[in-house]
N, C-alpha and C. Protein backbone atom coordinates (compact mmCIF):
# COMPACT_ATOMS: atom_id res chain seq x y z
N UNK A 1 112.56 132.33 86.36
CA UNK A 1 112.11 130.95 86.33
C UNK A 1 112.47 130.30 87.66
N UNK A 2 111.66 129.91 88.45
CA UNK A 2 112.02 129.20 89.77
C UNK A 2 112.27 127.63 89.08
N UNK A 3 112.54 126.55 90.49
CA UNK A 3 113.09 125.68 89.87
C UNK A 3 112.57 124.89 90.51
N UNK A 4 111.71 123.47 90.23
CA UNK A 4 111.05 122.66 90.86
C UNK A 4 111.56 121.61 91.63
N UNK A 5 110.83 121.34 93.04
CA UNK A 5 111.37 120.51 94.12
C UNK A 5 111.59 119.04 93.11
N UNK A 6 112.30 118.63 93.71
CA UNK A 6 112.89 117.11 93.38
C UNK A 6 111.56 116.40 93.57
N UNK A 7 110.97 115.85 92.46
CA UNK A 7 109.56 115.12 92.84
C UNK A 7 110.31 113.54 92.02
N UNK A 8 109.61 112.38 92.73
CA UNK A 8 110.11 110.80 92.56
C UNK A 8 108.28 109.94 92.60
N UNK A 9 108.17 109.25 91.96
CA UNK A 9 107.26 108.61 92.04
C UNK A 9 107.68 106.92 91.76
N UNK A 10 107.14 106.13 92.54
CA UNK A 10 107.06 104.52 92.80
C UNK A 10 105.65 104.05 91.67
N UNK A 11 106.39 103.34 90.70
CA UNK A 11 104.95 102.70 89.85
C UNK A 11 104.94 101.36 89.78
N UNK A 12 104.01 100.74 90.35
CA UNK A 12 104.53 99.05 90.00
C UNK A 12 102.95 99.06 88.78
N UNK A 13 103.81 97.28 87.85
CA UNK A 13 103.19 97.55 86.96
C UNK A 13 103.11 96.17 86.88
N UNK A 14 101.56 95.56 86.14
CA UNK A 14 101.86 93.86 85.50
C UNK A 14 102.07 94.17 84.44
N UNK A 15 102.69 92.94 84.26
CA UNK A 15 102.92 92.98 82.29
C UNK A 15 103.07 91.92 82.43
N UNK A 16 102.15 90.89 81.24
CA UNK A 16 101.93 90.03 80.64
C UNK A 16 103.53 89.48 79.39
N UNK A 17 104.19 89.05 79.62
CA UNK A 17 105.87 88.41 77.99
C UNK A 17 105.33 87.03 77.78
N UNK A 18 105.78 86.57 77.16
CA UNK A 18 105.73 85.08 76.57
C UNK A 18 106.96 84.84 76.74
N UNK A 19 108.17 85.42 76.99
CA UNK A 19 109.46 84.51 77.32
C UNK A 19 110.31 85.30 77.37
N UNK A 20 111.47 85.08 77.98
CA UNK A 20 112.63 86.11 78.52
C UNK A 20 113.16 86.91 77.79
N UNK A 21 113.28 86.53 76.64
CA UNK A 21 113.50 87.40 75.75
C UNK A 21 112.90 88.62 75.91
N UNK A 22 111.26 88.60 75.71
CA UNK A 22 110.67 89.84 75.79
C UNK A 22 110.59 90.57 77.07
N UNK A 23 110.87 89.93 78.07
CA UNK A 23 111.36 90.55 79.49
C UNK A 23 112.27 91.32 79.54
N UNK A 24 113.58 90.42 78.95
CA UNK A 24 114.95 91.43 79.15
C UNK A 24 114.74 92.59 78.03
N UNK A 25 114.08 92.69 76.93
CA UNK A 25 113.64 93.90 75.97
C UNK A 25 113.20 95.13 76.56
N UNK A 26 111.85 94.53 77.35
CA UNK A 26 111.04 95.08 78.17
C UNK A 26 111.85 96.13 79.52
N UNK A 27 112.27 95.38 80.24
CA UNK A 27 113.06 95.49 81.01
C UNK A 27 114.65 96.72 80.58
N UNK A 28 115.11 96.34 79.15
CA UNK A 28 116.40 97.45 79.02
C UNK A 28 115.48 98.47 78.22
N UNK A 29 114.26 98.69 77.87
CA UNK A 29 113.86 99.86 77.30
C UNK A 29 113.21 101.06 78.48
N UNK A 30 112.90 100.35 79.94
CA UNK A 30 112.41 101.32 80.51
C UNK A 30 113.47 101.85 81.41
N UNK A 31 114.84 100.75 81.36
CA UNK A 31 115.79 101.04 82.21
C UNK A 31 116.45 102.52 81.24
N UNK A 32 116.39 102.31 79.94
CA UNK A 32 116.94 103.18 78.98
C UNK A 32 116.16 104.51 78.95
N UNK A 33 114.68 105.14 79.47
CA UNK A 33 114.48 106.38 79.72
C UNK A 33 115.37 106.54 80.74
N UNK A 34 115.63 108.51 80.47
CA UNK A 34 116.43 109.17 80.99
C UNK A 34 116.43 109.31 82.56
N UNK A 35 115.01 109.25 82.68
CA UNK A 35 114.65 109.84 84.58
C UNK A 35 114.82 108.87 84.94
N UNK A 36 114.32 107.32 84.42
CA UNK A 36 114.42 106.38 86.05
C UNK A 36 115.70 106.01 86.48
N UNK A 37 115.31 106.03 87.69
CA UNK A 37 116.35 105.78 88.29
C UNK A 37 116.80 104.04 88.87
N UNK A 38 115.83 103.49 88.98
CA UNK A 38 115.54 101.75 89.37
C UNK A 38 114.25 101.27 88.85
N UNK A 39 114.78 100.26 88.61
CA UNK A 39 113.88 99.18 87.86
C UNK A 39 113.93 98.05 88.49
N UNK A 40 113.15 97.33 89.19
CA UNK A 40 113.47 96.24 90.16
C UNK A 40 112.20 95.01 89.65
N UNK A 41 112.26 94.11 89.66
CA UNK A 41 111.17 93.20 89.51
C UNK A 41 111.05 92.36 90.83
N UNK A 42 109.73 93.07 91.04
CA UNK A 42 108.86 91.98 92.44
C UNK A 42 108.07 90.44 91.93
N UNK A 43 107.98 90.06 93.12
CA UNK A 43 107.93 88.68 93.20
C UNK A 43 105.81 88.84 93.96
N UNK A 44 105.25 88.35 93.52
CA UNK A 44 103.86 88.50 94.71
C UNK A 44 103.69 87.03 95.33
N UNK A 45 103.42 86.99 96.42
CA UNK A 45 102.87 85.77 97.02
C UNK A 45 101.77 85.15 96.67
């Protein structure tokens, strides 16, 4: 069994919440899969 190069991928995403609540939900369930590594929220001009 060989063993595969370290592969990383960058996904930005919209998502539509109605209020912080469902942000910070949102937000600790994708922080909570195993692989990612950062979760950052951008700002757009």
């Amino acid at each position: 069994m060989s063993s595969a190069k370290d592969i990383s991928a960058n996904i930005m995403m919209t998502v539509n919440v109605e209020n912080q609540e469902q942000f910070d939900r949102l937000i600790g369930r994708i922080k909570a899969i195993d692989s990612v590594v950062r979760v950052t929220r951008g700002h757009n001009s």
